[in-house]
PDB file of N, CA and C in Angstrom:
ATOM      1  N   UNK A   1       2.357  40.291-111.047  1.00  0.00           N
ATOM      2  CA  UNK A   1       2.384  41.123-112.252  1.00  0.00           C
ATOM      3  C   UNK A   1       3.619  42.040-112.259  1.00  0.00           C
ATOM      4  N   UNK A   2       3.682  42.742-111.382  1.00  0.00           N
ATOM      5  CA  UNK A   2       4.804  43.576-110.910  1.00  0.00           C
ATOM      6  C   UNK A   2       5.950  43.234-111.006  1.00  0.00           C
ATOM      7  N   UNK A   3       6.129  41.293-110.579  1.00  0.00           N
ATOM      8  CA  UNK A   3       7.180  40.917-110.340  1.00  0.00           C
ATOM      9  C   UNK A   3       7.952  40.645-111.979  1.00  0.00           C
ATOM     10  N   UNK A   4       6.805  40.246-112.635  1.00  0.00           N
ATOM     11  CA  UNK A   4       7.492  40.059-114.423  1.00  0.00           C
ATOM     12  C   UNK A   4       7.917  41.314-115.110  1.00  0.00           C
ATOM     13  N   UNK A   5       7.563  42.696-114.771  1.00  0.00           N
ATOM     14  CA  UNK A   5       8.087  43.777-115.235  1.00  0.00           C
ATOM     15  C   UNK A   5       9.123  43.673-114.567  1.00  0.00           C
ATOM     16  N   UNK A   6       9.720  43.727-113.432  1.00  0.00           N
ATOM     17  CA  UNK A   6      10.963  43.693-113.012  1.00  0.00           C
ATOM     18  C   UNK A   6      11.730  42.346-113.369  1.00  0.00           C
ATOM     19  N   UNK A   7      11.517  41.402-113.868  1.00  0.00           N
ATOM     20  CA  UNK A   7      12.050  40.379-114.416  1.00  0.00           C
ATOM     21  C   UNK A   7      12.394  41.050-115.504  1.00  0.00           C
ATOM     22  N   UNK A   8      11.576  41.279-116.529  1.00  0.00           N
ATOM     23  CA  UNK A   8      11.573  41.667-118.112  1.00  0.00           C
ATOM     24  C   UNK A   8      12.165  42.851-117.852  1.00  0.00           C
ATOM     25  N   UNK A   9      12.896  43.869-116.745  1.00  0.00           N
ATOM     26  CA  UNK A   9      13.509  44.917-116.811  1.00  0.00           C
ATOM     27  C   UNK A   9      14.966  44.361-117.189  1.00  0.00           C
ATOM     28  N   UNK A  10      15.247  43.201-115.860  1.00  0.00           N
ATOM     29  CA  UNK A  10      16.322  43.250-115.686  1.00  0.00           C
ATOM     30  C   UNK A  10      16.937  42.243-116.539  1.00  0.00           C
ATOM     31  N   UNK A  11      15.952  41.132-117.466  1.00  0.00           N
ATOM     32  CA  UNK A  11      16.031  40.401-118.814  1.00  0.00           C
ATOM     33  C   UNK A  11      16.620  41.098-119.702  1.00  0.00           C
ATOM     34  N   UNK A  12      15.946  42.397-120.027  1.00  0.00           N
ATOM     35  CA  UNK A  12      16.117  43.422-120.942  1.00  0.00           C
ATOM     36  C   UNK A  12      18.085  44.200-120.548  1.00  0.00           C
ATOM     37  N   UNK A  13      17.964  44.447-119.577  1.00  0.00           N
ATOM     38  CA  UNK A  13      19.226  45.292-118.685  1.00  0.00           C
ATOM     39  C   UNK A  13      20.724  43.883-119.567  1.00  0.00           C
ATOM     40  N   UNK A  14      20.163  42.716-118.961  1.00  0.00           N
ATOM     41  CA  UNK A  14      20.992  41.962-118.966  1.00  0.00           C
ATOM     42  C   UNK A  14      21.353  41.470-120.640  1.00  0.00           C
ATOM     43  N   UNK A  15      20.350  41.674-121.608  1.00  0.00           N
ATOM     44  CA  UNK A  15      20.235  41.073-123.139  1.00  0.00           C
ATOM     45  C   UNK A  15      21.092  42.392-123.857  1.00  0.00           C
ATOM     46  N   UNK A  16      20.888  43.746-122.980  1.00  0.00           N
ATOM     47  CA  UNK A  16      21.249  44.964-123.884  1.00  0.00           C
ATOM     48  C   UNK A  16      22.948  44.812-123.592  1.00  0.00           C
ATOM     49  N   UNK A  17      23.496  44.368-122.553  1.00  0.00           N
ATOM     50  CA  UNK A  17      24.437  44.005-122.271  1.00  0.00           C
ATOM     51  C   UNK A  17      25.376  42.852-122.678  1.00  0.00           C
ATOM     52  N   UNK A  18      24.655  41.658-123.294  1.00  0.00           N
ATOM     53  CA  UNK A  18      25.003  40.418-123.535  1.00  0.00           C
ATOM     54  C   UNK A  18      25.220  40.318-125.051  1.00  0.00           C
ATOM     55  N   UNK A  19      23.814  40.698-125.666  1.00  0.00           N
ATOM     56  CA  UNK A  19      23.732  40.151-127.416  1.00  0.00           C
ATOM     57  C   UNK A  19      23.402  41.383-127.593  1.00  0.00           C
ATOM     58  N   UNK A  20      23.592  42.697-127.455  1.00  0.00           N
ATOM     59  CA  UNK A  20      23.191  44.081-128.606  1.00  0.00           C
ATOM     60  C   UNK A  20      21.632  44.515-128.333  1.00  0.00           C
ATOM     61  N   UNK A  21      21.995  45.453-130.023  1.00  0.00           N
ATOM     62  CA  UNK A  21      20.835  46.190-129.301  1.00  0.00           C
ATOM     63  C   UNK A  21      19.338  45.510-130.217  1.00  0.00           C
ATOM     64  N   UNK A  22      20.282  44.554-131.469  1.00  0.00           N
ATOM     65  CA  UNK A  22      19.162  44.138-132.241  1.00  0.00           C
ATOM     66  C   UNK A  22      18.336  42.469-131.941  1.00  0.00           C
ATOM     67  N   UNK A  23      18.800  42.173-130.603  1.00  0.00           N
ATOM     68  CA  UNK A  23      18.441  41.161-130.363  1.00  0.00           C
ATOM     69  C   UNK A  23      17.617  41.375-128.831  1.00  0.00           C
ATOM     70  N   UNK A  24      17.955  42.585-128.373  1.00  0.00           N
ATOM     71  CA  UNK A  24      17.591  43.108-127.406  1.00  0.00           C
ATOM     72  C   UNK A  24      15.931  43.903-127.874  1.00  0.00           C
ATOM     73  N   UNK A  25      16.357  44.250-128.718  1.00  0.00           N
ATOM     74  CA  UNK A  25      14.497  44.723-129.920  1.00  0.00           C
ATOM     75  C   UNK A  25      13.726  43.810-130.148  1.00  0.00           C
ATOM     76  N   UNK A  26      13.961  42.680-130.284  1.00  0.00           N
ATOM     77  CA  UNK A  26      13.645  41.562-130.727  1.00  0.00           C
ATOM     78  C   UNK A  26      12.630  40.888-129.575  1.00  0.00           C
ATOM     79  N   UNK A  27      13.448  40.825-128.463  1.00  0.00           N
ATOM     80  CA  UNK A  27      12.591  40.466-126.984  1.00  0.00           C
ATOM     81  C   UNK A  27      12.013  41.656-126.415  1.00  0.00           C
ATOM     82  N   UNK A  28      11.928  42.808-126.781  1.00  0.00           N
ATOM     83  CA  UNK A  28      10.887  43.772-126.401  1.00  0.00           C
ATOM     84  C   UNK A  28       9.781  43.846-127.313  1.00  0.00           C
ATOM     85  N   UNK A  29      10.224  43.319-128.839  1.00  0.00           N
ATOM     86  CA  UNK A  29       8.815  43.250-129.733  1.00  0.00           C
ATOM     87  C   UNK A  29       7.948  42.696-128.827  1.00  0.00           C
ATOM     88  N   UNK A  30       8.528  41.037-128.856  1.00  0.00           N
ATOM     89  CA  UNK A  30       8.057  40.318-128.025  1.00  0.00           C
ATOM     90  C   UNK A  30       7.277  40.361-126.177  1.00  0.00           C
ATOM     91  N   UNK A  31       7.968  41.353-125.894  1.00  0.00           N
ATOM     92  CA  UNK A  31       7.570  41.567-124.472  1.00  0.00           C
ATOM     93  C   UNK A  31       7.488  43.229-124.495  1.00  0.00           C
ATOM     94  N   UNK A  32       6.221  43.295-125.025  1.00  0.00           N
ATOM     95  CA  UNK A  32       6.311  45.184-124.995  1.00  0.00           C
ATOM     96  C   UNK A  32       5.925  45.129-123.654  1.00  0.00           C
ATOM     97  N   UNK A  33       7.192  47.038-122.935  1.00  0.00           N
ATOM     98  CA  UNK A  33       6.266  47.703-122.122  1.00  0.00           C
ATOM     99  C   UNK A  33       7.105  49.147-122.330  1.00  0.00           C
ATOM    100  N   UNK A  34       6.435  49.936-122.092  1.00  0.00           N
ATOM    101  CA  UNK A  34       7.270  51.370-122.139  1.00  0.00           C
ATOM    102  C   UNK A  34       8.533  51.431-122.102  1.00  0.00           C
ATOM    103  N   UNK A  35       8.582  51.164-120.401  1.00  0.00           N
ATOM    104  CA  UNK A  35      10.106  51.110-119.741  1.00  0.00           C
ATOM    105  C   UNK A  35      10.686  50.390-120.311  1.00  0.00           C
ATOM    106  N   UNK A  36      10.261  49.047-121.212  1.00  0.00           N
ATOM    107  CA  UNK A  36      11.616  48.373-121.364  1.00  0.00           C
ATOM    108  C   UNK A  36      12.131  49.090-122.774  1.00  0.00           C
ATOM    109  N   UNK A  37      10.861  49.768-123.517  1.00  0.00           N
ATOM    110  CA  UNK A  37      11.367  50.881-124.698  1.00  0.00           C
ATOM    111  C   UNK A  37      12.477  51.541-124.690  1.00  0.00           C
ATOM    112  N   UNK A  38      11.819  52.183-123.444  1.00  0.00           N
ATOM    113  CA  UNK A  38      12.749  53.561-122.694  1.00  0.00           C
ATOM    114  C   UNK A  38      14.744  53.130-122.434  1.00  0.00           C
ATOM    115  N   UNK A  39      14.401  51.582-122.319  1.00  0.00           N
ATOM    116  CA  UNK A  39      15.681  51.148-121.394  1.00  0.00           C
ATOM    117  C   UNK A  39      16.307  51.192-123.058  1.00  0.00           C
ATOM    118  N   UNK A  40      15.545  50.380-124.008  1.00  0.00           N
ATOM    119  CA  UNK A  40      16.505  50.347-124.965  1.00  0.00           C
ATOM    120  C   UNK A  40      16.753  51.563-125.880  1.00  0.00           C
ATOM    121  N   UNK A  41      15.840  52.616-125.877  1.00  0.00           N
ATOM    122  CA  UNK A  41      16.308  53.994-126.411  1.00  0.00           C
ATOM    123  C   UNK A  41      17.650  54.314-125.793  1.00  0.00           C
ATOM    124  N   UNK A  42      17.297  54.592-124.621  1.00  0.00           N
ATOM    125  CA  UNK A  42      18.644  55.127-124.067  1.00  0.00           C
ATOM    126  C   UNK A  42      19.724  54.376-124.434  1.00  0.00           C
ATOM    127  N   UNK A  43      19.601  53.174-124.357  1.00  0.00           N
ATOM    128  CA  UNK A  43      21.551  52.555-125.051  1.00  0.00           C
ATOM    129  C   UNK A  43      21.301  52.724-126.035  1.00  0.00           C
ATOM    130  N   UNK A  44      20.819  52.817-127.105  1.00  0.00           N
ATOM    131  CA  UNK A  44      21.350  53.518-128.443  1.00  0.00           C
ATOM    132  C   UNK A  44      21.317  54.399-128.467  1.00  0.00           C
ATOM    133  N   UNK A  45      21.007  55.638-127.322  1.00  0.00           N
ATOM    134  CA  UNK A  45      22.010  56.739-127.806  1.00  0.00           C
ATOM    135  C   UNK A  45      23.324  56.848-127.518  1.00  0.00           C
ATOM    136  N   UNK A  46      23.373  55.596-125.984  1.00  0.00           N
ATOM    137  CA  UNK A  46      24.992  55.324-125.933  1.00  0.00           C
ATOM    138  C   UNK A  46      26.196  55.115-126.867  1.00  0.00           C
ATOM    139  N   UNK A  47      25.041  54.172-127.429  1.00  0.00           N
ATOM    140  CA  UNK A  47      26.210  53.992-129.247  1.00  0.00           C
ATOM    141  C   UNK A  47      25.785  54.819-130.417  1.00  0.00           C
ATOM    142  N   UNK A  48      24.833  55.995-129.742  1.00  0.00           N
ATOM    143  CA  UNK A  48      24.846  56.628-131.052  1.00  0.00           C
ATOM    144  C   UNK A  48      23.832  55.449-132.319  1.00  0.00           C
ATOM    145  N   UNK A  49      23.385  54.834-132.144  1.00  0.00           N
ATOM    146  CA  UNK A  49      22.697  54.208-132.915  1.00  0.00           C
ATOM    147  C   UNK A  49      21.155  55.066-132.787  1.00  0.00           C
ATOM    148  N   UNK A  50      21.406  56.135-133.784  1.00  0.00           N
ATOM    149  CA  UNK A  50      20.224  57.202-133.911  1.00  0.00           C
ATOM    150  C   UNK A  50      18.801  56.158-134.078  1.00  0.00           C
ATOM    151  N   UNK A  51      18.707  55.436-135.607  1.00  0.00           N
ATOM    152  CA  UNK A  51      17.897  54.985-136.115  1.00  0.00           C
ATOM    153  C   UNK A  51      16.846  54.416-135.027  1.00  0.00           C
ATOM    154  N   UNK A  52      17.771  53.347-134.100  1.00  0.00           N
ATOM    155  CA  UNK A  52      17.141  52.255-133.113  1.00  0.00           C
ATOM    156  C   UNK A  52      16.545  53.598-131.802  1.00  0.00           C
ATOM    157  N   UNK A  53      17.133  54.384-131.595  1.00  0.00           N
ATOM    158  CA  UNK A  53      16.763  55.178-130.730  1.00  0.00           C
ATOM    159  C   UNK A  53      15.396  55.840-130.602  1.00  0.00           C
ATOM    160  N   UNK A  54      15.320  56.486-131.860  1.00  0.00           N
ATOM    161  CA  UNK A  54      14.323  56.949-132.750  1.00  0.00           C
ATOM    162  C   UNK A  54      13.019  56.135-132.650  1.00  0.00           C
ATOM    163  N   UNK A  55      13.003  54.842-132.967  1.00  0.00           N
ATOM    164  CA  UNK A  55      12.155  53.950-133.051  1.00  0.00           C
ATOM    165  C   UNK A  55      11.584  53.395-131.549  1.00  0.00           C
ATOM    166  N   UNK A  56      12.462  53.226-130.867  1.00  0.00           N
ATOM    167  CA  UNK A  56      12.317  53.172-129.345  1.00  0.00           C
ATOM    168  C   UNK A  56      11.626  54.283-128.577  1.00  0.00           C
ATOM    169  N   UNK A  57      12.154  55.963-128.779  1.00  0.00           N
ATOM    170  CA  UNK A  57      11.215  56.478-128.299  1.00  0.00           C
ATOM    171  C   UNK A  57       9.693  56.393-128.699  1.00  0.00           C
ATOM    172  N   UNK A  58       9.558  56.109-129.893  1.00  0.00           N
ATOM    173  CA  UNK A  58       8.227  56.132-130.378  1.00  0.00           C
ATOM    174  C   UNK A  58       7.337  55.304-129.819  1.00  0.00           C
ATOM    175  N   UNK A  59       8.023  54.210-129.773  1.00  0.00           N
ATOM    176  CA  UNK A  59       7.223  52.725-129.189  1.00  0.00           C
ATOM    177  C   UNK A  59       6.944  52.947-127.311  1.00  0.00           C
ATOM    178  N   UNK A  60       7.477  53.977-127.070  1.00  0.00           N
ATOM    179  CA  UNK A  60       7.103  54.168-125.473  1.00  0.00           C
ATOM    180  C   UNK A  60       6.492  55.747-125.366  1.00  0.00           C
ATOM    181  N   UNK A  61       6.395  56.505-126.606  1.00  0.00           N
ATOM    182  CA  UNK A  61       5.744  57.376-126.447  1.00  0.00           C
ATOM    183  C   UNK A  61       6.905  58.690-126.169  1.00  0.00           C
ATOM    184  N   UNK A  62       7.661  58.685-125.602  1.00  0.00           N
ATOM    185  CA  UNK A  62       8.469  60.015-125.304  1.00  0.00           C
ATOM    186  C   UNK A  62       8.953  61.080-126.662  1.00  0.00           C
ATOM    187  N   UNK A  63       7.707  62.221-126.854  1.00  0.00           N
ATOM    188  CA  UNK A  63       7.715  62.724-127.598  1.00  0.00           C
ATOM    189  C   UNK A  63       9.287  63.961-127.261  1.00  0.00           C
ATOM    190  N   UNK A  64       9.771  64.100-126.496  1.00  0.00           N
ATOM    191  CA  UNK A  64      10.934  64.677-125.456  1.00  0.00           C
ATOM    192  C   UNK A  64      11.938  63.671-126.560  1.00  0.00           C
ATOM    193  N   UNK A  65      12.102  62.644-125.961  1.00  0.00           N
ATOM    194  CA  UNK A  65      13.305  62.038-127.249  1.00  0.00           C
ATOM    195  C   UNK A  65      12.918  61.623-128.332  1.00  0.00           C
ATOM    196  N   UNK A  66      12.217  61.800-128.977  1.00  0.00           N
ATOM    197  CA  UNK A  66      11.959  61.700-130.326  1.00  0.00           C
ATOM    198  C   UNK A  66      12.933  62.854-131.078  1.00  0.00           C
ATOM    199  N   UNK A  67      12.133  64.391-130.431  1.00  0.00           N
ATOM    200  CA  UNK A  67      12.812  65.692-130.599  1.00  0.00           C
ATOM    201  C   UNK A  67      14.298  65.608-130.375  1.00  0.00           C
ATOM    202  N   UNK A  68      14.705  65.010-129.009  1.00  0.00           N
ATOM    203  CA  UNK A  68      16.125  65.183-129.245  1.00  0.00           C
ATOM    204  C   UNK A  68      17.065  63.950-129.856  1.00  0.00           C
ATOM    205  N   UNK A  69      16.593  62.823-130.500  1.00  0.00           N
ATOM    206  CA  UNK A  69      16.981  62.392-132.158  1.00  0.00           C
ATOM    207  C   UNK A  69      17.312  62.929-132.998  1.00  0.00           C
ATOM    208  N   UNK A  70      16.192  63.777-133.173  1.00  0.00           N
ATOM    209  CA  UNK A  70      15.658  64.288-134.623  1.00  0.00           C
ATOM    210  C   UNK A  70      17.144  65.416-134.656  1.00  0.00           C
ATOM    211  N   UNK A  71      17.095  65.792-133.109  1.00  0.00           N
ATOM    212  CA  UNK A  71      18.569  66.943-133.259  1.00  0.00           C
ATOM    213  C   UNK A  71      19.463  66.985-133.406  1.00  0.00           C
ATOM    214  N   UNK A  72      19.942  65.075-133.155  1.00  0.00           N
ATOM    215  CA  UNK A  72      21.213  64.759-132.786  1.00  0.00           C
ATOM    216  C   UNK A  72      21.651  64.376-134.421  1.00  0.00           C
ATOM    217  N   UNK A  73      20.453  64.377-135.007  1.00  0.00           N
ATOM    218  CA  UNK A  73      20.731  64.090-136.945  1.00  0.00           C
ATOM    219  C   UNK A  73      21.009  64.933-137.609  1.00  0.00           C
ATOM    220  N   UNK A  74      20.703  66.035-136.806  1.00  0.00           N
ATOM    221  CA  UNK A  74      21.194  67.179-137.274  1.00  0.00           C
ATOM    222  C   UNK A  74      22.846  67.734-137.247  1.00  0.00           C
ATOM    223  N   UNK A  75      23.178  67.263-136.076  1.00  0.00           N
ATOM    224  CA  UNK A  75      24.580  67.521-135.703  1.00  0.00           C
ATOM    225  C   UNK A  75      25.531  66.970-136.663  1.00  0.00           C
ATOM    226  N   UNK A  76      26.412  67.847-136.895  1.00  0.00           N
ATOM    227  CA  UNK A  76      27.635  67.589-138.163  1.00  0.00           C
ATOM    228  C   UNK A  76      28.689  67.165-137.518  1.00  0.00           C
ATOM    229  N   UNK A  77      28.741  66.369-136.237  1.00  0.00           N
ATOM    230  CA  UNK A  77      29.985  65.659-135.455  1.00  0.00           C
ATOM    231  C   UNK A  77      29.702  64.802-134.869  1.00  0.00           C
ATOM    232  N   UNK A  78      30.274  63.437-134.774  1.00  0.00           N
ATOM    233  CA  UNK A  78      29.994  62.504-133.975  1.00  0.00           C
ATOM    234  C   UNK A  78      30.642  62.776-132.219  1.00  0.00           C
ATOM    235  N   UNK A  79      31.214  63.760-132.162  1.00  0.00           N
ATOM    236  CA  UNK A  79      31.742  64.052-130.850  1.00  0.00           C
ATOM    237  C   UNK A  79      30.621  65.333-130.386  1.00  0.00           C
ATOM    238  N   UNK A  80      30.141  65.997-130.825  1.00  0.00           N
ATOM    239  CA  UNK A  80      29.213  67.018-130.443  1.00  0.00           C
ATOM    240  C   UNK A  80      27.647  66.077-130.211  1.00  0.00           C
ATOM    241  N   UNK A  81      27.430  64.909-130.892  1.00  0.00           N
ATOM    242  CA  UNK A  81      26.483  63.941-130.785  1.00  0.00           C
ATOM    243  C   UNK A  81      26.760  63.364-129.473  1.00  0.00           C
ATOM    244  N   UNK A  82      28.135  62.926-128.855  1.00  0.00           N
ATOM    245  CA  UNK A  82      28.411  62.365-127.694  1.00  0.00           C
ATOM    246  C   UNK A  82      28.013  63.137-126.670  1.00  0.00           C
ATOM    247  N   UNK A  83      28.860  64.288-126.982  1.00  0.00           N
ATOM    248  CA  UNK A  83      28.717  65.184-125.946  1.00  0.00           C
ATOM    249  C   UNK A  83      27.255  65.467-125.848  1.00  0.00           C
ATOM    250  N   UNK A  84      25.964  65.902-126.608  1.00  0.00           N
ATOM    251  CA  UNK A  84      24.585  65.911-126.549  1.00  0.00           C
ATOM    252  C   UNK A  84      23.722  64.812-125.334  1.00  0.00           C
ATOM    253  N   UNK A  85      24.457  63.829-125.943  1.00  0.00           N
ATOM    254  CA  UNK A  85      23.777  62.447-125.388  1.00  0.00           C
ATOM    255  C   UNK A  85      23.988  62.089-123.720  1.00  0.00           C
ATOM    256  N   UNK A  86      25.530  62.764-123.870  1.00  0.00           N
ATOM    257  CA  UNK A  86      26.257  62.679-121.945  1.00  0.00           C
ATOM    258  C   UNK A  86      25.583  63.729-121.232  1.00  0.00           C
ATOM    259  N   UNK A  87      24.660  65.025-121.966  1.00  0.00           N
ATOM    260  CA  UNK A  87      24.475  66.462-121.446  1.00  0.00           C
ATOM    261  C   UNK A  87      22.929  65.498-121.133  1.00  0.00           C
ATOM    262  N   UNK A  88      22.348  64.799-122.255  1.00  0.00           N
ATOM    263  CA  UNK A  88      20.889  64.327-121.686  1.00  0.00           C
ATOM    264  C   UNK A  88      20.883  63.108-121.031  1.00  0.00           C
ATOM    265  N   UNK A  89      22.349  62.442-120.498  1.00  0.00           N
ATOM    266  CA  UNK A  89      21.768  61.462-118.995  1.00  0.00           C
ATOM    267  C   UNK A  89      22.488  62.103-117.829  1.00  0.00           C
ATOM    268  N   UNK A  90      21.917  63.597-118.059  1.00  0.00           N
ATOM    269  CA  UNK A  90      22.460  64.781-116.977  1.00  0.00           C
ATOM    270  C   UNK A  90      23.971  64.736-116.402  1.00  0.00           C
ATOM    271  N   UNK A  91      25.109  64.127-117.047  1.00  0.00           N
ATOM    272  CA  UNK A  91      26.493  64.094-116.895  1.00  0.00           C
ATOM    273  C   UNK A  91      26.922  65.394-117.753  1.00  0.00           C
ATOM    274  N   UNK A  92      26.635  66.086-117.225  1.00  0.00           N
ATOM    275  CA  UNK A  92      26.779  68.063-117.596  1.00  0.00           C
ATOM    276  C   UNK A  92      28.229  67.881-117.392  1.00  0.00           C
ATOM    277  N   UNK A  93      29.007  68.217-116.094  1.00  0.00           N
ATOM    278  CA  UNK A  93      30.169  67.987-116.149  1.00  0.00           C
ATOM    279  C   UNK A  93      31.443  67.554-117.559  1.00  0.00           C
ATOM    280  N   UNK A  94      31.078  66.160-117.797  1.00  0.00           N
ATOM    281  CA  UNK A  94      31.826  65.536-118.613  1.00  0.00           C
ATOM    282  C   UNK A  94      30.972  66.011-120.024  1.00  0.00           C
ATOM    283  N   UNK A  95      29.665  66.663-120.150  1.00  0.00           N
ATOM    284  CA  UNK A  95      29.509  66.945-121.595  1.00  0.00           C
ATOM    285  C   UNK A  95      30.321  68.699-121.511  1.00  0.00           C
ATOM    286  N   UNK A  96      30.410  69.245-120.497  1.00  0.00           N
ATOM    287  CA  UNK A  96      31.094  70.281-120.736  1.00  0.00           C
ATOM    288  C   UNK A  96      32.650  70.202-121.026  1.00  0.00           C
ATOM    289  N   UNK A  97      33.383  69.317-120.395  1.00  0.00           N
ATOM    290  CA  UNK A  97      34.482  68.920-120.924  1.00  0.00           C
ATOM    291  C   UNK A  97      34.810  68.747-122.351  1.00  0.00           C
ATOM    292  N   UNK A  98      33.549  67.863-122.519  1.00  0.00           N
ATOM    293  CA  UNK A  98      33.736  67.253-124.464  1.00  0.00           C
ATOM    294  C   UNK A  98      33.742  68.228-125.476  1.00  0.00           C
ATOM    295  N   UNK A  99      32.777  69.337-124.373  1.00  0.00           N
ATOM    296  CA  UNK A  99      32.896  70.471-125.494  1.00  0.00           C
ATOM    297  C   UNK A  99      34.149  71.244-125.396  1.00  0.00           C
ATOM    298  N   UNK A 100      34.683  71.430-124.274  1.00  0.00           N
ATOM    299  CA  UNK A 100      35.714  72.518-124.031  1.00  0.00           C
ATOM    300  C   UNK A 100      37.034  72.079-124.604  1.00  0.00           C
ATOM    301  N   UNK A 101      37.123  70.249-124.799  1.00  0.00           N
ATOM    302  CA  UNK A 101      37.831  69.728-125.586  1.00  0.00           C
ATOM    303  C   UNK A 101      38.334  69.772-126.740  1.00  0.00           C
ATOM    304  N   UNK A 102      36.836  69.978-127.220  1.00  0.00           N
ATOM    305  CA  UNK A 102      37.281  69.945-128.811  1.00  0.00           C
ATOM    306  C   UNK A 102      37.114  71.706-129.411  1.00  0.00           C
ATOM    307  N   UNK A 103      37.274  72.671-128.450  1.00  0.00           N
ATOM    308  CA  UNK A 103      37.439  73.899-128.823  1.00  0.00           C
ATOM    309  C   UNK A 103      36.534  74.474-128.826  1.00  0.00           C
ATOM    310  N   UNK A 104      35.095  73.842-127.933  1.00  0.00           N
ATOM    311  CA  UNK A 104      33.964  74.900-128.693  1.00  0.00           C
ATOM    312  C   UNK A 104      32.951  74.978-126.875  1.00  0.00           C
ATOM    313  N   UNK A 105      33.446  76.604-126.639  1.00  0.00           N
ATOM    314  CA  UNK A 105      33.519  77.243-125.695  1.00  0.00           C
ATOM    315  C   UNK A 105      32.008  77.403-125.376  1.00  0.00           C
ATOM    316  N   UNK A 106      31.550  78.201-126.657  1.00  0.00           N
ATOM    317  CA  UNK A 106      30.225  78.416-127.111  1.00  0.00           C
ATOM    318  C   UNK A 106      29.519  77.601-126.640  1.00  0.00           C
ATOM    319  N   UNK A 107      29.647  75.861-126.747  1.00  0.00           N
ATOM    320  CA  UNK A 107      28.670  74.974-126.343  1.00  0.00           C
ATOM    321  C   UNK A 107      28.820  75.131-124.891  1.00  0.00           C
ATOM    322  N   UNK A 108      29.815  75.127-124.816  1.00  0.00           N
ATOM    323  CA  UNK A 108      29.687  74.877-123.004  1.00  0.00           C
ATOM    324  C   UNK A 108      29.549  76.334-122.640  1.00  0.00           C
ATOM    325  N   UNK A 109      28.987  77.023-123.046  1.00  0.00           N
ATOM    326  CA  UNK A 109      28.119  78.104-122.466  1.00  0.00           C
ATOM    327  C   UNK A 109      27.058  77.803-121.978  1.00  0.00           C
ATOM    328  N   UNK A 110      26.536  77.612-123.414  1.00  0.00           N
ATOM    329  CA  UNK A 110      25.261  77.061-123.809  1.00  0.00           C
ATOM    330  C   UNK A 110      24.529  76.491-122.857  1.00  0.00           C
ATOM    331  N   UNK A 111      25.376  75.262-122.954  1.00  0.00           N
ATOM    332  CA  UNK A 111      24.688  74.257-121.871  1.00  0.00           C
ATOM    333  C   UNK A 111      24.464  74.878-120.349  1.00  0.00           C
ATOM    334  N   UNK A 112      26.042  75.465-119.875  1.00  0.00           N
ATOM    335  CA  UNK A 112      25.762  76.336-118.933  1.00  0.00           C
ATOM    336  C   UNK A 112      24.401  77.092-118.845  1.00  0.00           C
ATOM    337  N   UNK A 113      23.969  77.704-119.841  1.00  0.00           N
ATOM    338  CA  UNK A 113      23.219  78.881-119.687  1.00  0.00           C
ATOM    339  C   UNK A 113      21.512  78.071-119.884  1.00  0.00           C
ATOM    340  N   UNK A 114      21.333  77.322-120.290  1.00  0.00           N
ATOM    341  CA  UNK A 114      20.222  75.720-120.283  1.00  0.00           C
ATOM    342  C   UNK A 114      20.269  75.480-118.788  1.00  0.00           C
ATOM    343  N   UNK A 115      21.084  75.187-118.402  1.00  0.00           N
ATOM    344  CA  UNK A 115      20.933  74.798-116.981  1.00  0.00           C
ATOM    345  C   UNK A 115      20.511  75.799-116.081  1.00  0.00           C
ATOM    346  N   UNK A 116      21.188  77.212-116.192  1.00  0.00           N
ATOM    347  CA  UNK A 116      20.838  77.986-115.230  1.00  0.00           C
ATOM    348  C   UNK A 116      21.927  78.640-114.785  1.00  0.00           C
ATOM    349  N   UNK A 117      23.181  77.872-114.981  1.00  0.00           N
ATOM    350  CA  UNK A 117      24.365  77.811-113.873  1.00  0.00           C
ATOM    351  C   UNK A 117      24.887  78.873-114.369  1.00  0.00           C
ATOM    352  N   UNK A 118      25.007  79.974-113.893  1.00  0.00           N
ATOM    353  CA  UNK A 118      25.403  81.736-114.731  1.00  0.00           C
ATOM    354  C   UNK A 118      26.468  81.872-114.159  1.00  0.00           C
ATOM    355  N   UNK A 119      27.020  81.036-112.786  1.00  0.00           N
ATOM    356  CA  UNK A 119      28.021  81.351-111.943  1.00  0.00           C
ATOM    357  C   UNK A 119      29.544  80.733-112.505  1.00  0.00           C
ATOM    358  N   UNK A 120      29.479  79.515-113.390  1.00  0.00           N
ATOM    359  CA  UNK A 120      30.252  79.664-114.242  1.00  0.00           C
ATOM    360  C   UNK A 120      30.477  79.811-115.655  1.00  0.00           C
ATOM    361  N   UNK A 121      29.718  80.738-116.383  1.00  0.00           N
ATOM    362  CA  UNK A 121      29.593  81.184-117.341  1.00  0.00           C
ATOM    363  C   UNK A 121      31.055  81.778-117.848  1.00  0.00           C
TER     364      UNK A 121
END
């Protein structure tokens, strides 16, 4: 049993990689399980493909990314959306960059101050 979830993980790993993300939906209709939800939420927030993301958390339940969708629709930049998405697969570092990049100090406070990290504030 065990062994077909890790098949259908790494089916899934290998389809999100090969043919996209809408053919990759297609064989999780087909083969529901959380995790393989979970696997395909997360690459569409890689590409920013809100919609598919959205729909993915739902289908595995993570009421946590549903909310941070709903936020990233909110955002009036596709680079402040990047930077969001790099801050939630915990690459803090490089989302503080993206912000300090594009001029906005404020965020990378922010995030700083979310994390905890007061020491470089």
């Amino acid at each position: 049993h065990t062994h077909t979830h890790t098949q259908s993980l790494r089916d899934t790993r290998d389809l999100l990689q090969k043919v996209g993300i809408q053919d990759a939906c297609q064989f999780i209709e087909d083969n529901p399980h959380p995790r393989l939800w979970r696997l395909l939420a997360e690459s569409s927030l890689e590409t920013l493909d809100l919609e598919m993301a959205e729909k993915a958390f739902v289908r595995c339940g993570d009421y946590q990314g549903i909310h941070f969708v709903k936020r990233l629709k909110k955002l009036d930049s596709e680079v402040k959306q990047k930077a969001e998405v790099v801050a939630y697969f915990k690459r803090f570092e490089a989302a503080e960059r993206m912000y300090l990049d594009m001029d906005r100090r404020d965020l990378a406070v922010d995030l700083r101050m979310k994390l905890g990290d007061w020491f470089r504030v």
